[in-house]
PDB file of N, CA and C in Angstrom:
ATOM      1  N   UNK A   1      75.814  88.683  72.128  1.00  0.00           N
ATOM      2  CA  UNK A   1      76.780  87.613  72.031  1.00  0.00           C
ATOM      3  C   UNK A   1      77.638  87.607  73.289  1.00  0.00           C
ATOM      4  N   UNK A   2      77.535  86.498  73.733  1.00  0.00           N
ATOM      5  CA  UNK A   2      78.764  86.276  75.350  1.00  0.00           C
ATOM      6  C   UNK A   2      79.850  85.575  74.720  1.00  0.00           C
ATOM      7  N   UNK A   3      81.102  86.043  74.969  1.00  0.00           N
ATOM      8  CA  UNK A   3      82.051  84.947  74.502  1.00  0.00           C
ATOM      9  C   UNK A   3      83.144  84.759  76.088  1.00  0.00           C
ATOM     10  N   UNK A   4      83.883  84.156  76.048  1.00  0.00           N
ATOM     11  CA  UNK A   4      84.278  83.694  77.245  1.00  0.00           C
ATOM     12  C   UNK A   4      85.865  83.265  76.831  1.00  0.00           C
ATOM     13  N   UNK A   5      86.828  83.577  77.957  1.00  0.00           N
ATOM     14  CA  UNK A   5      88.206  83.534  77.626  1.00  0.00           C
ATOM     15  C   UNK A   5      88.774  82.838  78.901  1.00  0.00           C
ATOM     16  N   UNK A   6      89.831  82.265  79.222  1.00  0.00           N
ATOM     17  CA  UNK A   6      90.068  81.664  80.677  1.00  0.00           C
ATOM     18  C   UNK A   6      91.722  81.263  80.192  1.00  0.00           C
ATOM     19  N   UNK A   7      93.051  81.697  80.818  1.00  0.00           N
ATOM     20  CA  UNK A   7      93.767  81.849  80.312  1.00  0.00           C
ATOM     21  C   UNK A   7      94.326  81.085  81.718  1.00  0.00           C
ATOM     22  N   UNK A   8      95.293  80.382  81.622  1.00  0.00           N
ATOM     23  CA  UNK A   8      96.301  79.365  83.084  1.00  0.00           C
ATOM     24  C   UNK A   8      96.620  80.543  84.441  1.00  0.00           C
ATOM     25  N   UNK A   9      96.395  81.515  84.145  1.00  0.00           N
ATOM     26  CA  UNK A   9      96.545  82.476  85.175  1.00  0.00           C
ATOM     27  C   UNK A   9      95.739  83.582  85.195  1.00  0.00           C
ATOM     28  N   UNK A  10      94.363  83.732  84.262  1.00  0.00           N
ATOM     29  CA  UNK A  10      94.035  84.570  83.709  1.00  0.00           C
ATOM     30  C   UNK A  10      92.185  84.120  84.517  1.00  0.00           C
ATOM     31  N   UNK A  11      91.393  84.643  85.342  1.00  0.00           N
ATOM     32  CA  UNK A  11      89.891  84.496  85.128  1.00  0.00           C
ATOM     33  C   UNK A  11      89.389  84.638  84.231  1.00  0.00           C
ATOM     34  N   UNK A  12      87.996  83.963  84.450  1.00  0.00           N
ATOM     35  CA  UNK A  12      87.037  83.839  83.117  1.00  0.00           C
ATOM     36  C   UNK A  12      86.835  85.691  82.902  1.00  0.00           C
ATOM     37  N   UNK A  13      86.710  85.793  81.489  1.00  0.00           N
ATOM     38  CA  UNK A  13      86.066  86.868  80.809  1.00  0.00           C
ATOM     39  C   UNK A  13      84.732  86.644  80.347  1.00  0.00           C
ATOM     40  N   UNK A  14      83.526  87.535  80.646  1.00  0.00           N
ATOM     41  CA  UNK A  14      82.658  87.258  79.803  1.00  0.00           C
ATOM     42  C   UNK A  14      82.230  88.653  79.085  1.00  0.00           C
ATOM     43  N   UNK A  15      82.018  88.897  78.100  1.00  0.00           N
ATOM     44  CA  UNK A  15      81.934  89.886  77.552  1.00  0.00           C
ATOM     45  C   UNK A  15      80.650  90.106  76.671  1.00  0.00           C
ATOM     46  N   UNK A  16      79.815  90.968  77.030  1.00  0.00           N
ATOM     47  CA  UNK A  16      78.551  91.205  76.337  1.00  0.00           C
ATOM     48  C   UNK A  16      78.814  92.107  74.951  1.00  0.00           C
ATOM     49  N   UNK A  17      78.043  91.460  73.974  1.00  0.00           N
ATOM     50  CA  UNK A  17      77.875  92.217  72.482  1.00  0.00           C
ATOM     51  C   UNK A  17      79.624  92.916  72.398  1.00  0.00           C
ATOM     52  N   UNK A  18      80.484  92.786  73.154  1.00  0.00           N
ATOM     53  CA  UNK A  18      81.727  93.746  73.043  1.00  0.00           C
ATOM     54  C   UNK A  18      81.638  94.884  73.787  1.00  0.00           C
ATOM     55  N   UNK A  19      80.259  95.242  74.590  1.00  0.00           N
ATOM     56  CA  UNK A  19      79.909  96.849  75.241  1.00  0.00           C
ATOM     57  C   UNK A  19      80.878  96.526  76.584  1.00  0.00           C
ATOM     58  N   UNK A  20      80.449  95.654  77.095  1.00  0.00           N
ATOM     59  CA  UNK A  20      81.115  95.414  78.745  1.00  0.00           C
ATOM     60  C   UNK A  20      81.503  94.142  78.852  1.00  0.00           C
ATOM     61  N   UNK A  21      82.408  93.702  79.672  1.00  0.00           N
ATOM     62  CA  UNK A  21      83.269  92.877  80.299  1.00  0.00           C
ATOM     63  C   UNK A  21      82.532  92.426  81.427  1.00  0.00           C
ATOM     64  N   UNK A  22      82.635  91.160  82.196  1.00  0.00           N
ATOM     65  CA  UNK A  22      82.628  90.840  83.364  1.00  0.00           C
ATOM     66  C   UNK A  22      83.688  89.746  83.656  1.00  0.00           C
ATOM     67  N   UNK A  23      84.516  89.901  84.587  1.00  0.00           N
ATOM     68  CA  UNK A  23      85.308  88.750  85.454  1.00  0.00           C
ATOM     69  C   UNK A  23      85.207  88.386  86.447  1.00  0.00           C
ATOM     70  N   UNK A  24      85.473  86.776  87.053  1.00  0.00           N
ATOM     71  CA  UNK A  24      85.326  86.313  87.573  1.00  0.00           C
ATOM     72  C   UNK A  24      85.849  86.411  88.584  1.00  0.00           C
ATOM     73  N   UNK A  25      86.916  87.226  88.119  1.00  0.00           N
ATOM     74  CA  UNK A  25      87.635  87.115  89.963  1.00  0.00           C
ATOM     75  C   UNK A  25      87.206  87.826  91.334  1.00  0.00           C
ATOM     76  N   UNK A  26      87.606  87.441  92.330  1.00  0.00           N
ATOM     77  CA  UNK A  26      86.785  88.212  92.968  1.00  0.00           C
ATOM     78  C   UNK A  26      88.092  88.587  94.213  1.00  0.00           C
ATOM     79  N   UNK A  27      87.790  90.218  94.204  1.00  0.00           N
ATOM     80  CA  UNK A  27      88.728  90.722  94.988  1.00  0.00           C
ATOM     81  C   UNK A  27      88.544  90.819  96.668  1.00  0.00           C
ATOM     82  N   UNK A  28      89.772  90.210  97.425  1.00  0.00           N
ATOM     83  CA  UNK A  28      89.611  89.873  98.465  1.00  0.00           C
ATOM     84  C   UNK A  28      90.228  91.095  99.667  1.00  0.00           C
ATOM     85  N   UNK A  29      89.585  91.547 100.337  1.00  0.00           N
ATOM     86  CA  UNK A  29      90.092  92.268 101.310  1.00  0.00           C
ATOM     87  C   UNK A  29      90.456  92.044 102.711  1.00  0.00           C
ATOM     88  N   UNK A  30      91.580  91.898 103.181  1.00  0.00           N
ATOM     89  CA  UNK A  30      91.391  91.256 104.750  1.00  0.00           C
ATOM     90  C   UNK A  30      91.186  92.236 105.487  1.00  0.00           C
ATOM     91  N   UNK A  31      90.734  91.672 106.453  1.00  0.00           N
ATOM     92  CA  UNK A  31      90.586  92.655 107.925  1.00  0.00           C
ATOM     93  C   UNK A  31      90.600  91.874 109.094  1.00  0.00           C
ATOM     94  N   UNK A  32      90.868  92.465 110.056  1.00  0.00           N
ATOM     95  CA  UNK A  32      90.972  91.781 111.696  1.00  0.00           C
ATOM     96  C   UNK A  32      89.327  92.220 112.351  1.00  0.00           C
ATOM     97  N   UNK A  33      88.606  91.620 113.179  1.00  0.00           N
ATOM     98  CA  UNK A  33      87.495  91.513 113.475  1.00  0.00           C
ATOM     99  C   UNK A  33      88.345  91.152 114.987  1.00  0.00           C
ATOM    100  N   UNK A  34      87.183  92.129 115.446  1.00  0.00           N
ATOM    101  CA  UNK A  34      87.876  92.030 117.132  1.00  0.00           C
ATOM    102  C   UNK A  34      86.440  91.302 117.616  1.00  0.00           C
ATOM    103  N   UNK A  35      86.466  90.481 118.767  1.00  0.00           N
ATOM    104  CA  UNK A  35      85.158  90.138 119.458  1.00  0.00           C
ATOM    105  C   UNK A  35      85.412  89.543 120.826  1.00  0.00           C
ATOM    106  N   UNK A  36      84.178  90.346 121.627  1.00  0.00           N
ATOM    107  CA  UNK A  36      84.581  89.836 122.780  1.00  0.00           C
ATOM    108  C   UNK A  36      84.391  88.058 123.233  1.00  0.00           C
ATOM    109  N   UNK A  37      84.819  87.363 124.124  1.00  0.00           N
ATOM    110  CA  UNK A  37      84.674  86.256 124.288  1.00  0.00           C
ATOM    111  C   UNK A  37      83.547  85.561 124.209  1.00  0.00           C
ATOM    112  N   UNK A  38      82.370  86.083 124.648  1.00  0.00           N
ATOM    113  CA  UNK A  38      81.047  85.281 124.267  1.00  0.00           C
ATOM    114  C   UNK A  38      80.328  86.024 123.019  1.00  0.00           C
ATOM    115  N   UNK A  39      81.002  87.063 122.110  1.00  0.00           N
ATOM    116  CA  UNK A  39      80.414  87.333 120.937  1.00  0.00           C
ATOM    117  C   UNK A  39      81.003  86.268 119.968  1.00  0.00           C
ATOM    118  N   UNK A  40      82.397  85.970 120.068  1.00  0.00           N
ATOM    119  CA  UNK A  40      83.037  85.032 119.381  1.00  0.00           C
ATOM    120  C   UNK A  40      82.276  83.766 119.496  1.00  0.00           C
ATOM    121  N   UNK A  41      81.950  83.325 121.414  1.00  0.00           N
ATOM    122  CA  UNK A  41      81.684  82.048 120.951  1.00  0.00           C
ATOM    123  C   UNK A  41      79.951  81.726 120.796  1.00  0.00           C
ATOM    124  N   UNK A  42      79.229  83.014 120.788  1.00  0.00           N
ATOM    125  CA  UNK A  42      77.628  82.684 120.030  1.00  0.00           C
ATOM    126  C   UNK A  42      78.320  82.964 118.441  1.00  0.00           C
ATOM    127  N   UNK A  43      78.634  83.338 118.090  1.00  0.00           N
ATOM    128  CA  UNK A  43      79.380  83.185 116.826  1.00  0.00           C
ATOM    129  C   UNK A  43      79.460  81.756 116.075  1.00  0.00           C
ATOM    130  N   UNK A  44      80.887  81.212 117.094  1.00  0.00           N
ATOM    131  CA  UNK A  44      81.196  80.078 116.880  1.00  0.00           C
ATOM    132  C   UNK A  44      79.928  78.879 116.742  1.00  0.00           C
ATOM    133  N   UNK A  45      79.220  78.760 117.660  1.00  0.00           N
ATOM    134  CA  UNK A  45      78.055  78.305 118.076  1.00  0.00           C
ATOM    135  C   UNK A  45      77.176  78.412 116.987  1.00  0.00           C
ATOM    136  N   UNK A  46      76.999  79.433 116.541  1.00  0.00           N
ATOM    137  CA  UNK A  46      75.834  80.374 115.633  1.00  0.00           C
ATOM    138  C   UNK A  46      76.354  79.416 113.884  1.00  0.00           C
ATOM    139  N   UNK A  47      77.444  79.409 113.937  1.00  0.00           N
ATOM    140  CA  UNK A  47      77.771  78.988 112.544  1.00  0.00           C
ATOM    141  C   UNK A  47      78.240  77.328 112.339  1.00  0.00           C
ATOM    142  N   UNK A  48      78.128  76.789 113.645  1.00  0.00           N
ATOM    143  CA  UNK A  48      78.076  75.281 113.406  1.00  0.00           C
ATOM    144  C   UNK A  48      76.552  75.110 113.429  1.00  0.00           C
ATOM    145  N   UNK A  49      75.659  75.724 113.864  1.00  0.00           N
ATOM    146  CA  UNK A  49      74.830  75.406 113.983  1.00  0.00           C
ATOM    147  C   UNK A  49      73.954  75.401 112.327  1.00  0.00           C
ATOM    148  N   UNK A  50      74.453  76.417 111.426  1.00  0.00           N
ATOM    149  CA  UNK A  50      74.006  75.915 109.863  1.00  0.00           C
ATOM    150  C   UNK A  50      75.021  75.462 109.167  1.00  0.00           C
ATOM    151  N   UNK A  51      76.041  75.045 109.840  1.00  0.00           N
ATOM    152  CA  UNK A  51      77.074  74.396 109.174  1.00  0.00           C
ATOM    153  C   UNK A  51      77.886  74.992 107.938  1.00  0.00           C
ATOM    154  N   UNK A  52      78.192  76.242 108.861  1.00  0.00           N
ATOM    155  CA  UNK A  52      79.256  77.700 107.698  1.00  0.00           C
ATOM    156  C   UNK A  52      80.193  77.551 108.687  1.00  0.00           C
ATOM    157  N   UNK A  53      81.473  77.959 107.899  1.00  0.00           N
ATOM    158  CA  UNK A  53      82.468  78.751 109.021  1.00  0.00           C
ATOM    159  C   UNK A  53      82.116  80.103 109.392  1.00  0.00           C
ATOM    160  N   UNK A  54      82.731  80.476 110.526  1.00  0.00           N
ATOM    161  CA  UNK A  54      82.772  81.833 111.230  1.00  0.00           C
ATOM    162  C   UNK A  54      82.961  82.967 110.184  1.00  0.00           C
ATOM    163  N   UNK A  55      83.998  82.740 109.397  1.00  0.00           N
ATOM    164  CA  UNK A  55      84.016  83.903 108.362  1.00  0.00           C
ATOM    165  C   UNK A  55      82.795  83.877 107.839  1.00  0.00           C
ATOM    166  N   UNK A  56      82.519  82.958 107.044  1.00  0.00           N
ATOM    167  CA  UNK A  56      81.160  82.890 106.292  1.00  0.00           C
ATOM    168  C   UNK A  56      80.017  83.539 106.850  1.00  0.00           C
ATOM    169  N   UNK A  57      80.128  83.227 108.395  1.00  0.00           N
ATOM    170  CA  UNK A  57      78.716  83.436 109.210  1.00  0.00           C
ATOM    171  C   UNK A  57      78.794  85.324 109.408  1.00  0.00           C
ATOM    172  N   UNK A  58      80.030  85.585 109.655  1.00  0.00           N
ATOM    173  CA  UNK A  58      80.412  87.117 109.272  1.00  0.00           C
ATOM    174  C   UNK A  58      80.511  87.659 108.441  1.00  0.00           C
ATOM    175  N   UNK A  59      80.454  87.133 107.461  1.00  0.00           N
ATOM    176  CA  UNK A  59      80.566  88.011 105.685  1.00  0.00           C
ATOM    177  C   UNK A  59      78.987  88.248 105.997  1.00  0.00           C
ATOM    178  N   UNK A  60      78.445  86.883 106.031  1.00  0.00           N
ATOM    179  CA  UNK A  60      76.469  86.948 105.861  1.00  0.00           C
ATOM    180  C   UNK A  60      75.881  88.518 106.540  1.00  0.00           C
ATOM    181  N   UNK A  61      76.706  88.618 107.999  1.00  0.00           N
ATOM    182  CA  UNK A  61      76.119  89.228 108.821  1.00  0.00           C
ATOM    183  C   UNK A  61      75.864  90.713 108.516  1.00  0.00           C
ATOM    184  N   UNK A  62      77.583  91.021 107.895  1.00  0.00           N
ATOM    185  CA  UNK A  62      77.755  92.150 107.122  1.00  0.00           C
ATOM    186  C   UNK A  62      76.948  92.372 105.873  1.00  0.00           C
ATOM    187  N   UNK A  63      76.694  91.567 104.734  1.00  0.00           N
ATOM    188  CA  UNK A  63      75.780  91.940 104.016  1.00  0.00           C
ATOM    189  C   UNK A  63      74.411  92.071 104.060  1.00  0.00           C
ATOM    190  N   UNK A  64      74.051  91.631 105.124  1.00  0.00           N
ATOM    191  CA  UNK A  64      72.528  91.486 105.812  1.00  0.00           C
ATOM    192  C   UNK A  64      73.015  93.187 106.428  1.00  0.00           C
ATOM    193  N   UNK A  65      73.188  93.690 106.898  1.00  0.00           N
ATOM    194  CA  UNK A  65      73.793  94.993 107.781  1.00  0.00           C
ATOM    195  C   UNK A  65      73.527  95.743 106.600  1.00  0.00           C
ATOM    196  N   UNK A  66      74.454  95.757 105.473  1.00  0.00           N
ATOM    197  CA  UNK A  66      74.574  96.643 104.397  1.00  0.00           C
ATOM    198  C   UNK A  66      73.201  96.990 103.510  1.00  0.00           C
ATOM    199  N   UNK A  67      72.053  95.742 103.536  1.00  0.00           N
ATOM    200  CA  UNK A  67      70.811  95.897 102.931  1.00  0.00           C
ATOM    201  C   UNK A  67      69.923  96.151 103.781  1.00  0.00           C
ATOM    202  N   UNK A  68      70.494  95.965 104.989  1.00  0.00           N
ATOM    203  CA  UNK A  68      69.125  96.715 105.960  1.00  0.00           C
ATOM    204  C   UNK A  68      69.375  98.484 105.765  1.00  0.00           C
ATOM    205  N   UNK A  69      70.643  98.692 105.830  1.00  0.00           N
ATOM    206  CA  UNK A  69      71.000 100.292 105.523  1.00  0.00           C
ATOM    207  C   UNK A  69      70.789 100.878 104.732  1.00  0.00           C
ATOM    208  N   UNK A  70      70.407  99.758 103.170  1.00  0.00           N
ATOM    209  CA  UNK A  70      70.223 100.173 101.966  1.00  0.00           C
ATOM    210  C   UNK A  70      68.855 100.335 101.973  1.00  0.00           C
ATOM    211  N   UNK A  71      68.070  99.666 102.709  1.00  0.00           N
ATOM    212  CA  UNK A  71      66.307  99.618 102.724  1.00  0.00           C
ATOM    213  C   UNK A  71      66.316 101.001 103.383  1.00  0.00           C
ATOM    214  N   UNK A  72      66.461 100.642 104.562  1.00  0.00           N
ATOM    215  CA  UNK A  72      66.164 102.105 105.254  1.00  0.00           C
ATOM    216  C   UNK A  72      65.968 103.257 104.854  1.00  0.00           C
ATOM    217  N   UNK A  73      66.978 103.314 103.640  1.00  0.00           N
ATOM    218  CA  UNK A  73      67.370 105.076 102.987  1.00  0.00           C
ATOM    219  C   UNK A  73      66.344 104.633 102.045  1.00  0.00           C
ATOM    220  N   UNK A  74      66.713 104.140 101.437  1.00  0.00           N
ATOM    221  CA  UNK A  74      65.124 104.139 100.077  1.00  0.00           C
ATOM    222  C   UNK A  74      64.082 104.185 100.962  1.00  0.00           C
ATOM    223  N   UNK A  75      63.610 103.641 101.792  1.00  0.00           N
ATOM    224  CA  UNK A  75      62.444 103.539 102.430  1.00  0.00           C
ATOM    225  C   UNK A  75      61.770 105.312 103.147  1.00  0.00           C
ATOM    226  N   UNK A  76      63.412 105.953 103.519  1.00  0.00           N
ATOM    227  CA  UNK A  76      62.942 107.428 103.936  1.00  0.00           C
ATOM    228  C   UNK A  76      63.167 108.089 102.936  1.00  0.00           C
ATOM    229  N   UNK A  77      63.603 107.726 101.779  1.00  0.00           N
ATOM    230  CA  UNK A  77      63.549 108.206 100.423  1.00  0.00           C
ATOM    231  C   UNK A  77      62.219 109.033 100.066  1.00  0.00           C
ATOM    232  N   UNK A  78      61.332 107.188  99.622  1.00  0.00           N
ATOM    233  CA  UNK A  78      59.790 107.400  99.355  1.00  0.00           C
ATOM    234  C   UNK A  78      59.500 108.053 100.424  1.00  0.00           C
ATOM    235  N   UNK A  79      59.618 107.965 101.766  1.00  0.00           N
ATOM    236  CA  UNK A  79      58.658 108.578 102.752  1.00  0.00           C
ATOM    237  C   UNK A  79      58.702 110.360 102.567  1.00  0.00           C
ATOM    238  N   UNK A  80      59.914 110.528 102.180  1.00  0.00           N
ATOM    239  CA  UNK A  80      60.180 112.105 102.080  1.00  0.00           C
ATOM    240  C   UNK A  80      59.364 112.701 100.899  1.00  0.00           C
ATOM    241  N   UNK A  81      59.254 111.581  99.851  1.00  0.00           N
ATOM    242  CA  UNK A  81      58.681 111.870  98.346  1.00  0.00           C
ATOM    243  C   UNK A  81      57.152 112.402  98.253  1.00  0.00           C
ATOM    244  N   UNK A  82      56.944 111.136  99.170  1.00  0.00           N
ATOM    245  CA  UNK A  82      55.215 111.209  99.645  1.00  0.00           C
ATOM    246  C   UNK A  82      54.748 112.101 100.112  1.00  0.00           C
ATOM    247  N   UNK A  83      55.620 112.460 101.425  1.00  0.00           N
ATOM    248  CA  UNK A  83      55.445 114.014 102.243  1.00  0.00           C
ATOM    249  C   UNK A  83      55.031 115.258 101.586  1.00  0.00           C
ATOM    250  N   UNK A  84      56.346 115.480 100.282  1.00  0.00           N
ATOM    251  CA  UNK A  84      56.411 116.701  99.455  1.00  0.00           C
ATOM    252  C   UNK A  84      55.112 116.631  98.676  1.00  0.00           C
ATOM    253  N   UNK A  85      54.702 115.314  97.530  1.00  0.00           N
ATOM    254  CA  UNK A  85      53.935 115.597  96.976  1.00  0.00           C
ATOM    255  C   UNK A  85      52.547 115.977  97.597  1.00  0.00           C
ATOM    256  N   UNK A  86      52.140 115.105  98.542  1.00  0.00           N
ATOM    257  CA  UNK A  86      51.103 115.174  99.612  1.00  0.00           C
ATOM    258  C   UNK A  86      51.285 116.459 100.724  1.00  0.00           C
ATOM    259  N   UNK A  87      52.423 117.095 100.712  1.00  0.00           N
ATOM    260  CA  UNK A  87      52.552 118.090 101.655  1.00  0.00           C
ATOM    261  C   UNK A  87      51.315 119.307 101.877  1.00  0.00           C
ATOM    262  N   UNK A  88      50.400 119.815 101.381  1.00  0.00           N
ATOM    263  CA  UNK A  88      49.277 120.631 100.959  1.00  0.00           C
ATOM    264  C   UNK A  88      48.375 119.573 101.863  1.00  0.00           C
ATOM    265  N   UNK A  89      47.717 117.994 101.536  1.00  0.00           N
ATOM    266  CA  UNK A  89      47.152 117.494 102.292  1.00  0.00           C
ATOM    267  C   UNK A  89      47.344 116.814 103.860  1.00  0.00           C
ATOM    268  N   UNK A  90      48.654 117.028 104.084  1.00  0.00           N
ATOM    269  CA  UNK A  90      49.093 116.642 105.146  1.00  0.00           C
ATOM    270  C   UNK A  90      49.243 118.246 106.019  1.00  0.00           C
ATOM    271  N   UNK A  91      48.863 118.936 105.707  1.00  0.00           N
ATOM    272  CA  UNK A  91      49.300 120.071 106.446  1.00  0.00           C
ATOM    273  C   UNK A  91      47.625 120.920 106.728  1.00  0.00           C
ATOM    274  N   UNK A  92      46.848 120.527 105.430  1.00  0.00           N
ATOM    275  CA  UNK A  92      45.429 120.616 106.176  1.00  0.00           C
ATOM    276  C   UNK A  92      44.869 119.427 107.109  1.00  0.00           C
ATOM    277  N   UNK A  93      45.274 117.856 107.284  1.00  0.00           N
ATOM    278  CA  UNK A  93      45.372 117.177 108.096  1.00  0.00           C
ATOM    279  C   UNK A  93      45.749 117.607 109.584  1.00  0.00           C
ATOM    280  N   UNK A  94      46.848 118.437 109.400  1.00  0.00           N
ATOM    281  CA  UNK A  94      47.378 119.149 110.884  1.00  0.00           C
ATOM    282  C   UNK A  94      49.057 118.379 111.186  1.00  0.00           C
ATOM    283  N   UNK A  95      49.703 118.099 109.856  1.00  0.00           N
ATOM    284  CA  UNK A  95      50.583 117.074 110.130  1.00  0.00           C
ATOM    285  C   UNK A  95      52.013 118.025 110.065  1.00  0.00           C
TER     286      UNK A  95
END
């Protein structure tokens, strides 16, 4: 069961079976972003060109950043996994 609450100052609630909560709000953090003059303006450039603002085109950039970092480690995750179990055939290989 989802039921849903939204109060004049209050975000939406949605709440599963009563186990967990989810809200809508979404918490904002500022920060200053330094850039040099032609990083700013391929930037600038970069985000009229799909028609985002600059922040936008920098939030993207950062979460694209954060899942390439997140692939990577899973990716040497399995590679380490493979190694161990296979380690006996990789070592009569000569590896």
């Amino acid at each position: 069961m989802i039921t849903e609450s939204k109060g004049a100052a209050s975000p939406t609630m949605r709440c599963f079976a009563g186990l967990r909560c989810h809200s809508d709000t979404v918490h904002v953090v500022a920060m200053t972003l330094r850039l040099t003059d032609e990083e700013q303006a391929a930037l600038r450039d970069r985000a009229a060109q799909e028609g985002i603002s600059m922040q936008d085109a920098a939030r993207r950039a950062v979460r694209e950043y954060v899942s390439r970092g997140e692939h990577r480690t899973r990716v040497a995750a399995a590679a380490d996994r493979v190694k161990s179990a296979h380690a006996e055939a990789l070592e009569r290989l000569g590896r």
